[in-house]
Each structure stands twice: as structure tokens, then as C-alpha cells.
PDB file of N, CA and C in Angstrom:
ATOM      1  N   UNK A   1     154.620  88.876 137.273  1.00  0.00           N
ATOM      2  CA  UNK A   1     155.760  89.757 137.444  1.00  0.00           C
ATOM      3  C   UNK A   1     155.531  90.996 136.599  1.00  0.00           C
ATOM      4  N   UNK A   2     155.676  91.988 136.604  1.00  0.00           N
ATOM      5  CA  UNK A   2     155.362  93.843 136.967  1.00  0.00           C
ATOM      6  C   UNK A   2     156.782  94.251 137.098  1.00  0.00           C
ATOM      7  N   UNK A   3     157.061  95.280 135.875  1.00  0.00           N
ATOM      8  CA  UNK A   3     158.420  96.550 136.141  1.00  0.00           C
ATOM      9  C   UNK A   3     157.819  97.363 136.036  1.00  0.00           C
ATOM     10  N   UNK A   4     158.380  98.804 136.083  1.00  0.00           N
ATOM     11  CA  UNK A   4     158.370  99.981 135.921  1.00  0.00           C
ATOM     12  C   UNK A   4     158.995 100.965 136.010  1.00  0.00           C
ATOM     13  N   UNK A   5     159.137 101.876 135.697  1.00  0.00           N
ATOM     14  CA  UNK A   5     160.665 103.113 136.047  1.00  0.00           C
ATOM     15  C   UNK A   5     160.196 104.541 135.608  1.00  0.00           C
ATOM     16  N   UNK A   6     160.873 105.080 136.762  1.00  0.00           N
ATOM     17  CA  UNK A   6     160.804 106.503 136.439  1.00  0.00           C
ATOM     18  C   UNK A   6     161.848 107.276 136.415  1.00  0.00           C
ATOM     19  N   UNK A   7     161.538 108.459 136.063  1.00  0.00           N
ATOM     20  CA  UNK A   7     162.905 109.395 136.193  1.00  0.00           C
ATOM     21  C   UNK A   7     162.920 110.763 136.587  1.00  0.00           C
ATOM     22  N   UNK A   8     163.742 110.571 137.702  1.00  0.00           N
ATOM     23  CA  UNK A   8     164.038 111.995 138.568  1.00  0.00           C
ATOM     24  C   UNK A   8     164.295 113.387 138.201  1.00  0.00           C
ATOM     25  N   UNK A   9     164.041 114.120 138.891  1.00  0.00           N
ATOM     26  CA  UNK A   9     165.385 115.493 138.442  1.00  0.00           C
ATOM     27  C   UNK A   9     164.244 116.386 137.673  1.00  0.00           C
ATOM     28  N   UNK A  10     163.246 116.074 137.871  1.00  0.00           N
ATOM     29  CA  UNK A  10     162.069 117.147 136.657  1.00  0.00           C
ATOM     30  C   UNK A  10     161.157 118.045 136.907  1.00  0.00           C
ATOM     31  N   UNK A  11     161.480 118.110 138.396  1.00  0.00           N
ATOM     32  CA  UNK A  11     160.881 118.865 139.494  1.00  0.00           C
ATOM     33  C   UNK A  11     160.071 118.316 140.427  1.00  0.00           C
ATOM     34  N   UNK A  12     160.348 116.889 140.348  1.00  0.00           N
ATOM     35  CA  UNK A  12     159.177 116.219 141.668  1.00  0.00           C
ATOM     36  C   UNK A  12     159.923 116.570 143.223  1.00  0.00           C
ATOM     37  N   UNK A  13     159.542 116.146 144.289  1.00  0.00           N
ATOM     38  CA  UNK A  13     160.202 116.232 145.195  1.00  0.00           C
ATOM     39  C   UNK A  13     160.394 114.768 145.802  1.00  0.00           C
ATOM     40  N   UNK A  14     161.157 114.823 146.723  1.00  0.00           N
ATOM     41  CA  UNK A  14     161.710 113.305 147.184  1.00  0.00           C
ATOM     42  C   UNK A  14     160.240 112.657 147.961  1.00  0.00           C
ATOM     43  N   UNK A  15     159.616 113.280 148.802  1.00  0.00           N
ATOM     44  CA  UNK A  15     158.328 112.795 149.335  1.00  0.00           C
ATOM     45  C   UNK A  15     157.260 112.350 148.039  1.00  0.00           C
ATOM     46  N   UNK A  16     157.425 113.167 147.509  1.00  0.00           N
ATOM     47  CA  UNK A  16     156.203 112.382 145.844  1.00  0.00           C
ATOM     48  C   UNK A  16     156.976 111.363 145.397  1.00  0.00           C
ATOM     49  N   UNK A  17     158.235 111.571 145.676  1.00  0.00           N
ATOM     50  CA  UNK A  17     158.665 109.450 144.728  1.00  0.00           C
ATOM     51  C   UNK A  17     158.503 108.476 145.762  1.00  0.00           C
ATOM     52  N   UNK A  18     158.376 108.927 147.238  1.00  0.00           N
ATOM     53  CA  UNK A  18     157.931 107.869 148.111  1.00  0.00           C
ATOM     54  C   UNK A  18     156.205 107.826 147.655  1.00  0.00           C
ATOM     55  N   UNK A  19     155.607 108.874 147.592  1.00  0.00           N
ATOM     56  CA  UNK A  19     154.148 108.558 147.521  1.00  0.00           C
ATOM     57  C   UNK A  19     153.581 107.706 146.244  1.00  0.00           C
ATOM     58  N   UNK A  20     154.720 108.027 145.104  1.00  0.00           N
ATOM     59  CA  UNK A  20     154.571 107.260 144.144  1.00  0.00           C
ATOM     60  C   UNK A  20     154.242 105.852 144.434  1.00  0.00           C
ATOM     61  N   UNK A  21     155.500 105.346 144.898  1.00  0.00           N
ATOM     62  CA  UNK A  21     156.064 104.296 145.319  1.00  0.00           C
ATOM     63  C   UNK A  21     154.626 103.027 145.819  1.00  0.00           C
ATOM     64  N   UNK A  22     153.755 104.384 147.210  1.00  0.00           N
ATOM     65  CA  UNK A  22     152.859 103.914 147.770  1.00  0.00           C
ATOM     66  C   UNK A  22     151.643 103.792 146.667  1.00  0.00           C
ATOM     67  N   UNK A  23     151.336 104.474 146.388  1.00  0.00           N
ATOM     68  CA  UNK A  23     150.477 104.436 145.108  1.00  0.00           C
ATOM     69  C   UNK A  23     150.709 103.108 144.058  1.00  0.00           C
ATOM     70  N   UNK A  24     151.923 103.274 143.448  1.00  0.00           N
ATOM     71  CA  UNK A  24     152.084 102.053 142.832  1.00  0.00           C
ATOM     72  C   UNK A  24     151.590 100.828 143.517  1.00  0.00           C
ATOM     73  N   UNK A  25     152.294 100.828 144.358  1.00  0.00           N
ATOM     74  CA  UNK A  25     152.186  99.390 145.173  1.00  0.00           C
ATOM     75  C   UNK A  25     150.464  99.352 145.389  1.00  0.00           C
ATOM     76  N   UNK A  26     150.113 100.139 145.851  1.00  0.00           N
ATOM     77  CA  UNK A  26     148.595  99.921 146.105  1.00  0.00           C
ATOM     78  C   UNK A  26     147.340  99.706 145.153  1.00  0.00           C
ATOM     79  N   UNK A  27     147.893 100.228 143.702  1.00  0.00           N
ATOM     80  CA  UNK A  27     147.081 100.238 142.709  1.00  0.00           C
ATOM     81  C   UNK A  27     147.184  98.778 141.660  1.00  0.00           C
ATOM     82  N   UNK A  28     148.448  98.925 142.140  1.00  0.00           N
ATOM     83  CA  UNK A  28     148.700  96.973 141.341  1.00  0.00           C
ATOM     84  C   UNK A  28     148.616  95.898 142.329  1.00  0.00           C
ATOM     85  N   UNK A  29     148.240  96.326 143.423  1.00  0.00           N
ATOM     86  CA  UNK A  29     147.977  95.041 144.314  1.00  0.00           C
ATOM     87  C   UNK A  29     146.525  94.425 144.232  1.00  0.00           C
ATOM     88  N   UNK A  30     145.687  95.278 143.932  1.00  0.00           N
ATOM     89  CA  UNK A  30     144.105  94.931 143.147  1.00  0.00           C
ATOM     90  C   UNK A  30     144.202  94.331 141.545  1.00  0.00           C
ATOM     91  N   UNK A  31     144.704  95.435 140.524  1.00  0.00           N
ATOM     92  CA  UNK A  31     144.968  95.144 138.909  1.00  0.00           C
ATOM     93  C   UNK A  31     145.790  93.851 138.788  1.00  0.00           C
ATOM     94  N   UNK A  32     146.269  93.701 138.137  1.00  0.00           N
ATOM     95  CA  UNK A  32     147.024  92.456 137.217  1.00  0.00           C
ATOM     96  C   UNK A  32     148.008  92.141 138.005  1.00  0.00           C
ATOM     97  N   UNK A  33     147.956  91.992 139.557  1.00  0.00           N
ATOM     98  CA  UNK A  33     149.287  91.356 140.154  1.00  0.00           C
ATOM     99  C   UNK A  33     150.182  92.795 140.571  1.00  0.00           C
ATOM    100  N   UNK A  34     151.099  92.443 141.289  1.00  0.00           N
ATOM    101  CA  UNK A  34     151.580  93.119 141.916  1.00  0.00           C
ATOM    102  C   UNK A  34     152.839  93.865 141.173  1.00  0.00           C
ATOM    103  N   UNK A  35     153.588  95.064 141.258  1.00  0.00           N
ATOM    104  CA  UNK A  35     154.779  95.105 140.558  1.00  0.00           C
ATOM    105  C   UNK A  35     155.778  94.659 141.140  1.00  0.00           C
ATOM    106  N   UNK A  36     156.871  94.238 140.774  1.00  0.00           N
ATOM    107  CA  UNK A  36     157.859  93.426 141.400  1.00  0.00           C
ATOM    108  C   UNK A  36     158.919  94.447 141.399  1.00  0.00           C
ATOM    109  N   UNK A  37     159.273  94.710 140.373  1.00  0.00           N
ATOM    110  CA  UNK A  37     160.731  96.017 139.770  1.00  0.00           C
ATOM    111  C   UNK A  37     160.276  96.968 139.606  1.00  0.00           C
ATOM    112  N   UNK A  38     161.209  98.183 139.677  1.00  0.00           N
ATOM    113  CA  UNK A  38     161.237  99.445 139.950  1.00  0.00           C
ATOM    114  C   UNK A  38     162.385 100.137 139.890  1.00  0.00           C
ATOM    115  N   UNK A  39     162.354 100.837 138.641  1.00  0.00           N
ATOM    116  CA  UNK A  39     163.771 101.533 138.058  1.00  0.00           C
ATOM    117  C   UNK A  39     163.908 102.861 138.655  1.00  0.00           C
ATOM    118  N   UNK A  40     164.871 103.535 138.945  1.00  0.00           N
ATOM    119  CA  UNK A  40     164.455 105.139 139.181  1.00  0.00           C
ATOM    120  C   UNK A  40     165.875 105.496 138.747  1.00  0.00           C
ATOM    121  N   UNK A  41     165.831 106.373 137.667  1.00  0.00           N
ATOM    122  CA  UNK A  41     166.595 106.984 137.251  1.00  0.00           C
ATOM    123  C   UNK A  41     167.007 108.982 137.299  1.00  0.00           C
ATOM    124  N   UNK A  42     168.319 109.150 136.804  1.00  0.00           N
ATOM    125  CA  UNK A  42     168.165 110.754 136.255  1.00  0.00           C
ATOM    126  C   UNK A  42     167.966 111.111 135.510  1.00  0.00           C
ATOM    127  N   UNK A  43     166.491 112.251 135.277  1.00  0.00           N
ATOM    128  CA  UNK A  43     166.650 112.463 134.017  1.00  0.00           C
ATOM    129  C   UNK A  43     167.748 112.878 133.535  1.00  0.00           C
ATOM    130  N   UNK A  44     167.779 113.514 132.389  1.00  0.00           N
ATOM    131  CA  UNK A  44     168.964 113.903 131.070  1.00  0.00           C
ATOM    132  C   UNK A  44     168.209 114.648 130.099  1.00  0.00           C
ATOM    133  N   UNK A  45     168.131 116.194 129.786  1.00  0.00           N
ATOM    134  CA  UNK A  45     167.741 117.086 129.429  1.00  0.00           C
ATOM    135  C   UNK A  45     168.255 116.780 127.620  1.00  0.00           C
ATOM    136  N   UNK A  46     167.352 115.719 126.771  1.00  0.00           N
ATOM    137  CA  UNK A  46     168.321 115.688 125.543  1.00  0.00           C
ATOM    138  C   UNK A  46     168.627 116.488 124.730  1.00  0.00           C
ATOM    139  N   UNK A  47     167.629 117.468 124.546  1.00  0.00           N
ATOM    140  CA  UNK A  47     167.912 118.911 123.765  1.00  0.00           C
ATOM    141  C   UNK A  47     167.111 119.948 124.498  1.00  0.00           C
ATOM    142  N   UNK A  48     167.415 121.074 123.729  1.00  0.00           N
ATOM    143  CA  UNK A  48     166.564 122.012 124.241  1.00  0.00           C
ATOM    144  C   UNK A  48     164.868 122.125 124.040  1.00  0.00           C
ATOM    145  N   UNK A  49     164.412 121.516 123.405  1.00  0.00           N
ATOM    146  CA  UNK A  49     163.280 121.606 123.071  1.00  0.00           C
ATOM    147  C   UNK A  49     162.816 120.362 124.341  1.00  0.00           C
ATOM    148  N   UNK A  50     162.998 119.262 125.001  1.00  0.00           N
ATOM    149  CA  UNK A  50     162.945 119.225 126.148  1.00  0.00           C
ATOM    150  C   UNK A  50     162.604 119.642 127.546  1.00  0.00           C
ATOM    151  N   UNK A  51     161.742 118.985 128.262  1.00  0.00           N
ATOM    152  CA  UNK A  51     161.587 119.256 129.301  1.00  0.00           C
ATOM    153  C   UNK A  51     162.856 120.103 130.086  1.00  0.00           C
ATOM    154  N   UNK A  52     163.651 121.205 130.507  1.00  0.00           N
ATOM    155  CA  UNK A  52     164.854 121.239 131.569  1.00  0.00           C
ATOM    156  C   UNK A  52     164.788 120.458 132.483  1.00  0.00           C
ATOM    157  N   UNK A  53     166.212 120.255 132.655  1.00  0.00           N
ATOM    158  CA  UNK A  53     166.404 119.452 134.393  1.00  0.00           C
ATOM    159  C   UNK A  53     166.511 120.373 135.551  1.00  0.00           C
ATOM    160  N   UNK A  54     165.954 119.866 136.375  1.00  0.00           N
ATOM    161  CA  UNK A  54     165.532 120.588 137.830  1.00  0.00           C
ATOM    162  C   UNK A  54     166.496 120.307 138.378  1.00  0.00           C
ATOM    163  N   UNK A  55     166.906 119.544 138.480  1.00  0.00           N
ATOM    164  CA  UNK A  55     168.197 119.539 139.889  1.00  0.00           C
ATOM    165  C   UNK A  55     168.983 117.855 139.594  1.00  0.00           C
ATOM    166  N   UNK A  56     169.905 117.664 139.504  1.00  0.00           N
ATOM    167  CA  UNK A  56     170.634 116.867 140.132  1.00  0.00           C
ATOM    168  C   UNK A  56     170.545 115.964 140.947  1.00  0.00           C
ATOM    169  N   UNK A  57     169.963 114.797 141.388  1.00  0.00           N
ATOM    170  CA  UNK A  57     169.310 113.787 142.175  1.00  0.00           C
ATOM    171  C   UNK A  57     170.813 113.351 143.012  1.00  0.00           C
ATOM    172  N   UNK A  58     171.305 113.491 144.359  1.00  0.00           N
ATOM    173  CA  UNK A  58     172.599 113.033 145.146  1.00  0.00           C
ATOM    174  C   UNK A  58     172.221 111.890 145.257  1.00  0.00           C
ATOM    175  N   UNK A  59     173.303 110.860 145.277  1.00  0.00           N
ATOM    176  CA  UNK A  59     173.564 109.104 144.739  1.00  0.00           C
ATOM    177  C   UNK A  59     172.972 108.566 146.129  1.00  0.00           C
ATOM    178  N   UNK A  60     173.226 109.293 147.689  1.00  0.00           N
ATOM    179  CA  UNK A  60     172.373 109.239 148.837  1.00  0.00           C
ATOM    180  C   UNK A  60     170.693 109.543 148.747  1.00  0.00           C
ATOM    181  N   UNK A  61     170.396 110.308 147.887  1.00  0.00           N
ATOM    182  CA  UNK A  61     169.058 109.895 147.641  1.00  0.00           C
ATOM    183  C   UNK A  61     167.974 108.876 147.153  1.00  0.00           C
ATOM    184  N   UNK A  62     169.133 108.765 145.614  1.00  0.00           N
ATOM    185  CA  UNK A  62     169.065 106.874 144.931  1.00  0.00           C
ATOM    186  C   UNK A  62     168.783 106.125 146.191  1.00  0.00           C
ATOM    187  N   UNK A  63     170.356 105.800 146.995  1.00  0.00           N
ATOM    188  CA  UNK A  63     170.033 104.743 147.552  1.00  0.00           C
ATOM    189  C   UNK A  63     169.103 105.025 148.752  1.00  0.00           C
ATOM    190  N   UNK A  64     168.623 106.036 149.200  1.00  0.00           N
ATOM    191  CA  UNK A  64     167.383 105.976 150.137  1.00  0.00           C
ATOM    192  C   UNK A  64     165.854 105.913 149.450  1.00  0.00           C
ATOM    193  N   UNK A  65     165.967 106.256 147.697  1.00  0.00           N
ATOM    194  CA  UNK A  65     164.942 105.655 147.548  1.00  0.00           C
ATOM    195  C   UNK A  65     164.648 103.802 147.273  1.00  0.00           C
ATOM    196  N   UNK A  66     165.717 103.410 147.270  1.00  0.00           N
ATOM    197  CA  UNK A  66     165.528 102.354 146.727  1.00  0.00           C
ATOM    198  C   UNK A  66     165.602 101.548 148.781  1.00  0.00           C
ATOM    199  N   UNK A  67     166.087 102.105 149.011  1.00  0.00           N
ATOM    200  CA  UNK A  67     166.003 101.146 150.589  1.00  0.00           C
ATOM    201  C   UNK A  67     164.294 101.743 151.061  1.00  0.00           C
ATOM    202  N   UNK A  68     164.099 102.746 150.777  1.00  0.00           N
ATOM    203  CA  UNK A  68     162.019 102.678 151.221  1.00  0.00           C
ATOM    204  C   UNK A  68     161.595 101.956 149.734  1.00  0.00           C
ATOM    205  N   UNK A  69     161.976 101.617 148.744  1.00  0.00           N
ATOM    206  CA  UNK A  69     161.180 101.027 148.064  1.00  0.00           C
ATOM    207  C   UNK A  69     160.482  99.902 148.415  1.00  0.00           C
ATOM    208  N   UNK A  70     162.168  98.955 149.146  1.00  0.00           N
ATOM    209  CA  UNK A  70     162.187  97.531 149.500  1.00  0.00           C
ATOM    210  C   UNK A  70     161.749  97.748 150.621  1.00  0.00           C
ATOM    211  N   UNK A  71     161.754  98.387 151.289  1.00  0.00           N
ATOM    212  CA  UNK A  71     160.966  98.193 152.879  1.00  0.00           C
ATOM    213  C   UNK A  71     159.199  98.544 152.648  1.00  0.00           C
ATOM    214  N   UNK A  72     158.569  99.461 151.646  1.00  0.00           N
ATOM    215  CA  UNK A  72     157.803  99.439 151.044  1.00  0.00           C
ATOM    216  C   UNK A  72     156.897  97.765 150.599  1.00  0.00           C
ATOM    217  N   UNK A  73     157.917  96.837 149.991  1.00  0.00           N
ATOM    218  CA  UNK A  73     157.050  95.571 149.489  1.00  0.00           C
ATOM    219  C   UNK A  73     157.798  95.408 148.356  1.00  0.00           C
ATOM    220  N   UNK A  74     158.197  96.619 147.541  1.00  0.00           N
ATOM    221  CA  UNK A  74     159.014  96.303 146.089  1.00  0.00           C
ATOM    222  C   UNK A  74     160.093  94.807 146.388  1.00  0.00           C
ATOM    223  N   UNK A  75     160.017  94.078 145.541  1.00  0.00           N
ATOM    224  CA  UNK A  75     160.688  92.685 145.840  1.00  0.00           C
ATOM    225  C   UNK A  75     162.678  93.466 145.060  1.00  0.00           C
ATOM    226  N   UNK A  76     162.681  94.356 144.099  1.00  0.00           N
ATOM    227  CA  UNK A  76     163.781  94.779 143.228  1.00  0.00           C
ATOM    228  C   UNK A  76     163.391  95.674 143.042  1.00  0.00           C
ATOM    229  N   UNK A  77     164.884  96.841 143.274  1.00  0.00           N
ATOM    230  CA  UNK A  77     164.479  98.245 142.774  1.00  0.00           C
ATOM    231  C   UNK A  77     165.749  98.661 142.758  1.00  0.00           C
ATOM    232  N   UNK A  78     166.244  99.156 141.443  1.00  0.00           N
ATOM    233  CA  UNK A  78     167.084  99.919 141.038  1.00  0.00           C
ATOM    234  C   UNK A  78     167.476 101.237 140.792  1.00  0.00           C
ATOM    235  N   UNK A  79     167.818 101.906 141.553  1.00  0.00           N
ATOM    236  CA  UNK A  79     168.351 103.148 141.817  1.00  0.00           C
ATOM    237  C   UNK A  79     169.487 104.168 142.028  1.00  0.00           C
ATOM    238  N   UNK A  80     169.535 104.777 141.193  1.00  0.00           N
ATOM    239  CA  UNK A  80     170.859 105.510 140.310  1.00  0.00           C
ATOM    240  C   UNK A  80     170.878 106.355 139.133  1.00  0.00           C
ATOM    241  N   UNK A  81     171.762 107.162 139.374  1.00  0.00           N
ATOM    242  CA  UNK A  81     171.936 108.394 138.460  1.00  0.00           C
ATOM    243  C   UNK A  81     171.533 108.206 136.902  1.00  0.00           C
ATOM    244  N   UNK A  82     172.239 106.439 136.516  1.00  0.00           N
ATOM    245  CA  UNK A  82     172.614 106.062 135.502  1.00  0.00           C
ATOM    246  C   UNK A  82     171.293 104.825 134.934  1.00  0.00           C
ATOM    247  N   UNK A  83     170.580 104.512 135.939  1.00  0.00           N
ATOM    248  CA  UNK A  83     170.009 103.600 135.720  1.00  0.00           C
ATOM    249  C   UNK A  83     168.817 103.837 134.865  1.00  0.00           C
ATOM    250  N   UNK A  84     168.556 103.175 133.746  1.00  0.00           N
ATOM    251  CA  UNK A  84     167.254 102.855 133.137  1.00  0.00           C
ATOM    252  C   UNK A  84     166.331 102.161 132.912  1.00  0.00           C
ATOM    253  N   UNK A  85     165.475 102.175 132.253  1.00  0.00           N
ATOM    254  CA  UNK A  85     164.418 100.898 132.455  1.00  0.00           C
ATOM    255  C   UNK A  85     164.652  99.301 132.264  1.00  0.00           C
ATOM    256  N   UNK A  86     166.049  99.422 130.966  1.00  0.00           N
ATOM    257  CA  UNK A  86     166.739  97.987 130.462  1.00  0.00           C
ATOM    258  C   UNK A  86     167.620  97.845 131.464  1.00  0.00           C
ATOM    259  N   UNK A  87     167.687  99.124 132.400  1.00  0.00           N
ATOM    260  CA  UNK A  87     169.273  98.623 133.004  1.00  0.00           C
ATOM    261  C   UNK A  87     169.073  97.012 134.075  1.00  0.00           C
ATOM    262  N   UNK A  88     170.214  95.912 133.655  1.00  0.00           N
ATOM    263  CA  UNK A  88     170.366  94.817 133.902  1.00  0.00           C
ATOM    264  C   UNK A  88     169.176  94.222 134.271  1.00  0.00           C
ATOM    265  N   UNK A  89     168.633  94.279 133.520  1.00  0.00           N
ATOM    266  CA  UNK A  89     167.478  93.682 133.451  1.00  0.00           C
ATOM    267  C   UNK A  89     166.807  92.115 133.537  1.00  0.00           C
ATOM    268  N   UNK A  90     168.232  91.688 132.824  1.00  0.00           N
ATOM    269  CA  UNK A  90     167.964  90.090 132.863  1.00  0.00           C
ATOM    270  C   UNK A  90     168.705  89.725 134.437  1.00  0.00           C
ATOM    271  N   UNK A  91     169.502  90.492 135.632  1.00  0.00           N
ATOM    272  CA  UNK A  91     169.566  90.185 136.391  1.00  0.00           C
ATOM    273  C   UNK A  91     168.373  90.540 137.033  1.00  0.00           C
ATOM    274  N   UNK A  92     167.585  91.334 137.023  1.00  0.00           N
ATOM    275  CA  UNK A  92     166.847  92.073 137.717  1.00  0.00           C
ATOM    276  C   UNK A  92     165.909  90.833 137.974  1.00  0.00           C
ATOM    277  N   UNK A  93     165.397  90.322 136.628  1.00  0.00           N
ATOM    278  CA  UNK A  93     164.518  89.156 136.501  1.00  0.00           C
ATOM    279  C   UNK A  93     165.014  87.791 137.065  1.00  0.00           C
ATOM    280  N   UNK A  94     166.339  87.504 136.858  1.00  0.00           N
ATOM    281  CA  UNK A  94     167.071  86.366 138.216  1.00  0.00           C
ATOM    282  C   UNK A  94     166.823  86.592 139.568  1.00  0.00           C
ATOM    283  N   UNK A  95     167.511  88.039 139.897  1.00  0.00           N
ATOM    284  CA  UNK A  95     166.363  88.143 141.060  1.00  0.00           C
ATOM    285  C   UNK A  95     165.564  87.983 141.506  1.00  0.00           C
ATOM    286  N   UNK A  96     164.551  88.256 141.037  1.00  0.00           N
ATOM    287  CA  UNK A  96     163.029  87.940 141.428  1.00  0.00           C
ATOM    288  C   UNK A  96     162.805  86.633 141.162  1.00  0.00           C
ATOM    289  N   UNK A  97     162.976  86.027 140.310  1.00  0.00           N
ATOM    290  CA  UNK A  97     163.251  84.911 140.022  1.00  0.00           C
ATOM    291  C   UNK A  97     163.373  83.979 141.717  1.00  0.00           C
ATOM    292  N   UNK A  98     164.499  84.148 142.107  1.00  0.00           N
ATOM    293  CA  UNK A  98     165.072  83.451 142.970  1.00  0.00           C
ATOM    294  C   UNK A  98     164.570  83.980 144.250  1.00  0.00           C
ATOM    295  N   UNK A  99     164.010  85.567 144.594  1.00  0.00           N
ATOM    296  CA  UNK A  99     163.327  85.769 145.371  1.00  0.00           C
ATOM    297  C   UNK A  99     161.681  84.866 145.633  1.00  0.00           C
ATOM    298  N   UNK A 100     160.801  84.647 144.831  1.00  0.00           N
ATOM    299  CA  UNK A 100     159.772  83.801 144.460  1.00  0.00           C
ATOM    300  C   UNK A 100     160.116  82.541 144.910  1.00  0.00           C
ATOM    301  N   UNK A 101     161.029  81.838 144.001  1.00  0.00           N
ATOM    302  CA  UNK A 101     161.485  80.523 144.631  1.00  0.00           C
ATOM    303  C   UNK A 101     162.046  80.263 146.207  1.00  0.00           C
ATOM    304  N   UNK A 102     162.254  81.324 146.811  1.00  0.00           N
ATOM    305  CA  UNK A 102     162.325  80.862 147.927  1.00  0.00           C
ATOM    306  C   UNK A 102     161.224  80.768 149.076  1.00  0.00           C
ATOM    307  N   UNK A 103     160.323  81.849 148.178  1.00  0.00           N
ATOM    308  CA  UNK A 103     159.144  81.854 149.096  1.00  0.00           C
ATOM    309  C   UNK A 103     158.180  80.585 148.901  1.00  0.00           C
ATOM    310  N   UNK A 104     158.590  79.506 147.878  1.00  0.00           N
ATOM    311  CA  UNK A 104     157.566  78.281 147.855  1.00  0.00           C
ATOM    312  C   UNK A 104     158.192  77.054 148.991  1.00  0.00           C
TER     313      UNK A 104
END
């Protein structure tokens, strides 16, 4: 079992977090197992000395990245304005959890 997370809003475009997506999946399907989770968050500009934020990520984008994640292969993927790498994490891992177990 494999997480990972990123964060939006920093000037990528919506087609590079799908290509991400593909990339990921393809580069850990050879290495150490596959990734299972997948956070995607907004960034948050913490000071000025900081990267700026590019834009505003719409909550319809979240959830269209996270519906090509899972149609992608991602088994869990969390996606939202608010979401971070800890976010619910120990469900995240029940999840998968119980996703696995059903596949035996």
C-alpha cells in the first residue's frame, strides 16, 4: 500500500494532474507496488515569500479529478479544496483495507 498528494492552484493545468495521475500509476506499477491513495489538494499561499497562488481550483474540478483518478486504477482518492495529505487518513486506509479484502 502507496499514498501520495499533491497540491493544486500553482499554475499546473487540469490536463497535467490527469497526466500526473497517468504517470504515477505507471511508474509505481513496475517500483515498489502500486499506489493505492491519492490526495489532491489547494494550495494556500502561506506568506509572501512563497510560491503565489494561481487560481482557485472549482470544487467541480476536485470532484472530476478524483472520479478520473478512480476510473484511472487509483483504488482511493481524495479531492478537495481542504484536503491534505493526513486528511482522514485512517479512513482512507479502512478503505483500502476493505477494498483488498474483497478482492481475495
Amino acid at each position: 500500500m502507496a499514498k501520495t498528494g499533491i497540491m493544486v492552484g500553482i499554475g499546473e493545468r487540469d490536463d497535467e494532474v490527469l497526466s500526473f495521475i497517468d504517470d504515477l500509476l505507471a511508474s509505481t506499477a513496475t517500483a515498489n507496488g502500486p499506489t493505492d491513495i491519492l490526495t489532491i489538494g489547494q494550495y494556500l499561499q502561506p506568506t509572501r515569500n512563497h510560491l503565489p497562488l494561481d487560481r482557485f481550483v472549482h470544487p467541480d474540478v476536485f470532484a472530476m479529478y478524483k472520479v478520473e483518478g478512480m476510473a484511472r486504477g487509483l483504488k482511493v482518492v481524495e479531492s478537495g479544496p481542504m484536503v491534505r495529505s493526513s486528511y482522514h487518513a485512517d479512513h482512507q486506509a479502512d478503505e483500502l483495507t476493505d477494498i483488498l479484502s474483497l478482492r481475495k
